[in-house]
PDB file of N, CA and C in Angstrom:
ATOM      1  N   UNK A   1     239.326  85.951 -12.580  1.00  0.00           N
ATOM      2  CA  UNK A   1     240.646  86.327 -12.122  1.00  0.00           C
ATOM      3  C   UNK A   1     241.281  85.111 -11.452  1.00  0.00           C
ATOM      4  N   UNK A   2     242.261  84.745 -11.866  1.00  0.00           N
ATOM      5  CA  UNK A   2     243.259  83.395 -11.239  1.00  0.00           C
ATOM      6  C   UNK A   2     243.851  84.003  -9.365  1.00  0.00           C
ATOM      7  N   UNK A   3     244.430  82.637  -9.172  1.00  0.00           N
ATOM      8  CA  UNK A   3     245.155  82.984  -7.726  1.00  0.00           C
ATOM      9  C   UNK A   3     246.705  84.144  -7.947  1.00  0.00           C
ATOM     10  N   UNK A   4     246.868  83.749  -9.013  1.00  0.00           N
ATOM     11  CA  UNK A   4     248.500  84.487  -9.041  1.00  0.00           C
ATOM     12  C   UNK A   4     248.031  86.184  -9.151  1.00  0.00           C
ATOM     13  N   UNK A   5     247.052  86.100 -10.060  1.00  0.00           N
ATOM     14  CA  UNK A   5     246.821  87.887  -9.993  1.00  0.00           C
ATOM     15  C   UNK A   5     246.311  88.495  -8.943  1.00  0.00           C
ATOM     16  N   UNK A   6     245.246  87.867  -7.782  1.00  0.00           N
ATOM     17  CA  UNK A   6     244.804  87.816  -6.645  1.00  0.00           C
ATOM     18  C   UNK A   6     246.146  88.286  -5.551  1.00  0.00           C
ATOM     19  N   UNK A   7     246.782  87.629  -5.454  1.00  0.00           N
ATOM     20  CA  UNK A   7     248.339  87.460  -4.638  1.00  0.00           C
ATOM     21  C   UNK A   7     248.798  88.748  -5.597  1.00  0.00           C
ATOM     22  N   UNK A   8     249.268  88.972  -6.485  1.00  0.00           N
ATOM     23  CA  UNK A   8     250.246  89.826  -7.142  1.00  0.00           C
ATOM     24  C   UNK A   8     249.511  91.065  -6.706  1.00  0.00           C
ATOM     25  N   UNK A   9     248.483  91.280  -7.172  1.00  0.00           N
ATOM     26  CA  UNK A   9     247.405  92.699  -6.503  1.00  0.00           C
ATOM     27  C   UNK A   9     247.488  92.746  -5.191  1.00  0.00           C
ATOM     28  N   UNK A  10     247.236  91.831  -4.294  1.00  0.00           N
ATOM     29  CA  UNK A  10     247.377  92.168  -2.547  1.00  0.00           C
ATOM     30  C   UNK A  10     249.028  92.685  -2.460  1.00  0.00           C
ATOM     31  N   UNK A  11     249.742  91.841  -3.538  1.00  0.00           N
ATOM     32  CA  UNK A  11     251.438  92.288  -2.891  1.00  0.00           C
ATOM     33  C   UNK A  11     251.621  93.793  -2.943  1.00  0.00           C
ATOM     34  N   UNK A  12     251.286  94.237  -4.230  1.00  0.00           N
ATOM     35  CA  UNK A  12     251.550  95.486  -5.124  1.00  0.00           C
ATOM     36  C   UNK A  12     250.796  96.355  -4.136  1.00  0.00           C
ATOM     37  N   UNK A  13     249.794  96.255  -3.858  1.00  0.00           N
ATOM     38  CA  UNK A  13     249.174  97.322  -2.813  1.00  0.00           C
ATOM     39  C   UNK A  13     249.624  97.367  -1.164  1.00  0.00           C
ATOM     40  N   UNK A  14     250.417  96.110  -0.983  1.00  0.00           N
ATOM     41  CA  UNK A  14     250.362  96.178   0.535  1.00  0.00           C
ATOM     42  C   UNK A  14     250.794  97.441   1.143  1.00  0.00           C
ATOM     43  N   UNK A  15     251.796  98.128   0.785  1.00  0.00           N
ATOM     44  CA  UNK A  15     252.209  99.530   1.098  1.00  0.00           C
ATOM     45  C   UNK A  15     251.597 100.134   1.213  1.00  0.00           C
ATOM     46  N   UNK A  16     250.329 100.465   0.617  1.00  0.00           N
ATOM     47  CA  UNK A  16     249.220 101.677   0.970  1.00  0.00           C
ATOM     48  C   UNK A  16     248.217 101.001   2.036  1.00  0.00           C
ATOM     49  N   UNK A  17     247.786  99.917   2.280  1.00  0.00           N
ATOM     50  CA  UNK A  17     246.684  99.703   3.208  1.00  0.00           C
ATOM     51  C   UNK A  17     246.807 100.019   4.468  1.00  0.00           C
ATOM     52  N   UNK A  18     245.790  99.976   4.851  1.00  0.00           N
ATOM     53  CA  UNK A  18     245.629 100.512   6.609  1.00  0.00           C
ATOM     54  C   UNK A  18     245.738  98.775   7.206  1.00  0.00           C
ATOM     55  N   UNK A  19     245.862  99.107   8.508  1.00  0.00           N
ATOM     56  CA  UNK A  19     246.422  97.417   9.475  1.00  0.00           C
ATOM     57  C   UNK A  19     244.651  96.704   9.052  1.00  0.00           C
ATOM     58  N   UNK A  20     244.066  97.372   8.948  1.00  0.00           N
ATOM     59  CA  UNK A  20     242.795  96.281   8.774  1.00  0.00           C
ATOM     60  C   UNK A  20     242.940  95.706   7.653  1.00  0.00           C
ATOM     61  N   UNK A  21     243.350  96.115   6.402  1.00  0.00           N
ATOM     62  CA  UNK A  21     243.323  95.930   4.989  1.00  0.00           C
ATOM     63  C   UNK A  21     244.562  94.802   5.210  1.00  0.00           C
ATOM     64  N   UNK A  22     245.380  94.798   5.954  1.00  0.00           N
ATOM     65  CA  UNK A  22     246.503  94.083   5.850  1.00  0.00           C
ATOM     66  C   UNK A  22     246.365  92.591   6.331  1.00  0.00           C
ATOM     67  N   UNK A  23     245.450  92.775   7.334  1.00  0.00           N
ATOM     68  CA  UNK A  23     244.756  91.794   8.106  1.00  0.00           C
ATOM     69  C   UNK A  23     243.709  90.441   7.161  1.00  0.00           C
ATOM     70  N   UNK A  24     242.984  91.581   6.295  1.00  0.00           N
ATOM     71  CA  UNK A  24     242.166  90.916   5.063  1.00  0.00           C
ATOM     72  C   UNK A  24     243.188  90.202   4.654  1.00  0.00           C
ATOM     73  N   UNK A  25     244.319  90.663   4.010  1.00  0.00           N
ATOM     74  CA  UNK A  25     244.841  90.255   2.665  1.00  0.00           C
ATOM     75  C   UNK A  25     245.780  89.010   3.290  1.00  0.00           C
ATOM     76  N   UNK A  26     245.995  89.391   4.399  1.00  0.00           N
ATOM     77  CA  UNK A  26     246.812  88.277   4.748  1.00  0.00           C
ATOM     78  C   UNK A  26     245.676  86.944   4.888  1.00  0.00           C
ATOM     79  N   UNK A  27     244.819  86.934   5.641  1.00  0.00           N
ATOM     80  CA  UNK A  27     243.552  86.034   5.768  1.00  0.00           C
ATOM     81  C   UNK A  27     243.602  85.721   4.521  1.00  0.00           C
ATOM     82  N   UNK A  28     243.353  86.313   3.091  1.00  0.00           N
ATOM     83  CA  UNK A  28     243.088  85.792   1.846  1.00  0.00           C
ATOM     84  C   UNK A  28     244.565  85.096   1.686  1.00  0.00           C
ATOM     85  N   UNK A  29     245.339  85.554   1.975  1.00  0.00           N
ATOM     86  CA  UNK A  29     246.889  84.882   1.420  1.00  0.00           C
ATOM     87  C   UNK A  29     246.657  83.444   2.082  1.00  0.00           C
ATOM     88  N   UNK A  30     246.379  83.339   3.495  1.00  0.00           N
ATOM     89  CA  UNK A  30     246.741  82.394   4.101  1.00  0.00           C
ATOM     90  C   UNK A  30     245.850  80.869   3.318  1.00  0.00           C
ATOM     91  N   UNK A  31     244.487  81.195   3.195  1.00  0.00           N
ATOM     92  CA  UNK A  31     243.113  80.840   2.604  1.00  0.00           C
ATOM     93  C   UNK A  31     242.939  80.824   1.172  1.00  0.00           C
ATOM     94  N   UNK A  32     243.449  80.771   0.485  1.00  0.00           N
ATOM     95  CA  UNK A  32     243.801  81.452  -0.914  1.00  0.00           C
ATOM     96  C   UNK A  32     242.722  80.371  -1.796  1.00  0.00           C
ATOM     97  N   UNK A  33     242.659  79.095  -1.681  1.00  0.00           N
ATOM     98  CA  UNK A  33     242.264  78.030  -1.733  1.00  0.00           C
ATOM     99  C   UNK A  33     240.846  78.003  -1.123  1.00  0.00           C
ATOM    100  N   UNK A  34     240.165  78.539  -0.856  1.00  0.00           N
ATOM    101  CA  UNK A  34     239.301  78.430   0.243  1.00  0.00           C
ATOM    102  C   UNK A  34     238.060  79.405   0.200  1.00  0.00           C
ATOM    103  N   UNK A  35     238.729  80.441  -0.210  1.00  0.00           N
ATOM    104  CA  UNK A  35     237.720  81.851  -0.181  1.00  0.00           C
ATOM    105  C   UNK A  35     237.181  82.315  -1.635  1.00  0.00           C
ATOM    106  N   UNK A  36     236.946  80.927  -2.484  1.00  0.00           N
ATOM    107  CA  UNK A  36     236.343  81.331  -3.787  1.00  0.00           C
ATOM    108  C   UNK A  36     234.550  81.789  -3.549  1.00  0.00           C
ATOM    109  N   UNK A  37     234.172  80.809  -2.968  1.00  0.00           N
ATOM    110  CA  UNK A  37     232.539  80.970  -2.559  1.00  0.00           C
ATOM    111  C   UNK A  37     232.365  81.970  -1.225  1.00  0.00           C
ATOM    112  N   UNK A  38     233.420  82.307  -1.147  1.00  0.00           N
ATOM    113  CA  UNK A  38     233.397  83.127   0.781  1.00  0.00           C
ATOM    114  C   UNK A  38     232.468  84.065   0.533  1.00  0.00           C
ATOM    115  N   UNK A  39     231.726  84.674   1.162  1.00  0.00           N
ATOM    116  CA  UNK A  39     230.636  86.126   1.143  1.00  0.00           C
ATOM    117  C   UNK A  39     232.075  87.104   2.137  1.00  0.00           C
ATOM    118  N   UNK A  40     231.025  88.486   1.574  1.00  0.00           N
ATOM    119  CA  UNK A  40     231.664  89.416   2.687  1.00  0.00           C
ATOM    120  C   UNK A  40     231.617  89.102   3.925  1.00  0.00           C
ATOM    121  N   UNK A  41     230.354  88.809   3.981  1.00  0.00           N
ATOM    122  CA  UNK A  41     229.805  88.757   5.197  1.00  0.00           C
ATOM    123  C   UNK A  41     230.563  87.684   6.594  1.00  0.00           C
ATOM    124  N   UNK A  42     230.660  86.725   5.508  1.00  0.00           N
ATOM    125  CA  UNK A  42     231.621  85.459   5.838  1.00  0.00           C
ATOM    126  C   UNK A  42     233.147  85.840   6.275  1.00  0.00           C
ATOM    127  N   UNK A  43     233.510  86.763   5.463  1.00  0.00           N
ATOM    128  CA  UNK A  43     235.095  87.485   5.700  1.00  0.00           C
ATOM    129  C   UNK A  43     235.026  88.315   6.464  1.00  0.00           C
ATOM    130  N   UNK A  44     234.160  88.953   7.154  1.00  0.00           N
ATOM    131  CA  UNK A  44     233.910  90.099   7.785  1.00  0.00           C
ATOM    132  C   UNK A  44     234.033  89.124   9.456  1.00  0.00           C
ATOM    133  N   UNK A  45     233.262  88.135   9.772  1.00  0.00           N
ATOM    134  CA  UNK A  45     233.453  87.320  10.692  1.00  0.00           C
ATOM    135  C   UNK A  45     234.714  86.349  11.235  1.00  0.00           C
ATOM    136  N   UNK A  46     235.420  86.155   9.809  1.00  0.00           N
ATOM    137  CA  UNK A  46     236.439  85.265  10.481  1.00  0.00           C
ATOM    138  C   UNK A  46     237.480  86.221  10.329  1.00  0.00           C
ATOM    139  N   UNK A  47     237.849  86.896   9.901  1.00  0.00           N
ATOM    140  CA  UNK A  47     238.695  88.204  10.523  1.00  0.00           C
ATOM    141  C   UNK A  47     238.426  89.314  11.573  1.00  0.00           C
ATOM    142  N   UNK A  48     237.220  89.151  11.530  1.00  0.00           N
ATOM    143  CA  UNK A  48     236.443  90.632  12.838  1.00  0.00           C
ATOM    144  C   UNK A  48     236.924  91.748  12.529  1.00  0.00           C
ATOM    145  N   UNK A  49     236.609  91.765  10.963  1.00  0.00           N
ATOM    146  CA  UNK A  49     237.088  93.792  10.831  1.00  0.00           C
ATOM    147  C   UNK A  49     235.497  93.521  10.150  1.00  0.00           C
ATOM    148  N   UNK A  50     234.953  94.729  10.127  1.00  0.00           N
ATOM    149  CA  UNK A  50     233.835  95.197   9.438  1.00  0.00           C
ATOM    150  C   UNK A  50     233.670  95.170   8.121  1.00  0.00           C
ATOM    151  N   UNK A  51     232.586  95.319   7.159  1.00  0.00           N
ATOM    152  CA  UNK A  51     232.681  95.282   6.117  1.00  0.00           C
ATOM    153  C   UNK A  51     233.013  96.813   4.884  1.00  0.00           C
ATOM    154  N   UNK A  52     233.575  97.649   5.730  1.00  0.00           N
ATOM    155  CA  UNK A  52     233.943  98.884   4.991  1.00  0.00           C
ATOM    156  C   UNK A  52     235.279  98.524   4.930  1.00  0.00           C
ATOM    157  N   UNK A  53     235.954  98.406   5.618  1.00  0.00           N
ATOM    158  CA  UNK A  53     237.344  97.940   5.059  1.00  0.00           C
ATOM    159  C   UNK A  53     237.899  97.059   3.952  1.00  0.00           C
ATOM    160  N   UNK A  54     237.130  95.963   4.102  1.00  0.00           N
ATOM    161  CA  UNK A  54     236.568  94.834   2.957  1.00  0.00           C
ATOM    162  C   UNK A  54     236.216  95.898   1.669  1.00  0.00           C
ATOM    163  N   UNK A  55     235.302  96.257   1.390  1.00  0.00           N
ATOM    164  CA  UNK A  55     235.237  97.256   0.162  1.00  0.00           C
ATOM    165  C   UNK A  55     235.700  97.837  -0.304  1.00  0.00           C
ATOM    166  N   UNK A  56     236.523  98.707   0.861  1.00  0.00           N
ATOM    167  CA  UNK A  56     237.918  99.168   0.547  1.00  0.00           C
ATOM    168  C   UNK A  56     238.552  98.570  -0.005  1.00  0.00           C
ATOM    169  N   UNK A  57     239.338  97.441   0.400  1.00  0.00           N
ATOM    170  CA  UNK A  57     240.225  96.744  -0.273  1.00  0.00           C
ATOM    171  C   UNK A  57     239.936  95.760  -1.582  1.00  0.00           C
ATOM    172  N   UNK A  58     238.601  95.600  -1.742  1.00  0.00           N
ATOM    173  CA  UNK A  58     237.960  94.800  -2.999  1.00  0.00           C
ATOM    174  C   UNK A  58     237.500  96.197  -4.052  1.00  0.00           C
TER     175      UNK A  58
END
């Protein structure tokens, strides 16, 4: 999956997520470049939401 469909999917959904999900996607927006090798686990720390939300939104 490329960056543009990545971005186009976070846009298209932003309306339904909860503030944690929004929080992710923005972190991925900001990082976009950055978070190819990222783990959950890794995203779960530099945002400080848990990893059920993360699943949620992946």
């Amino acid at each position: 999956m490329d960056n543009i469909s990545i971005l186009s999917k976070l846009s298209m959904i932003q309306g339904t997520c909860t503030k944690k999900e929004i929080k992710i996607a923005n972190y991925i927006r900001e990082n976009i470049h950055n978070i190819r090798n990222l783990k959950i686990e890794d995203l779960s720390k530099v945002t400080g939401i848990g990893y059920s939300p993360i699943y949620s939104l992946i």
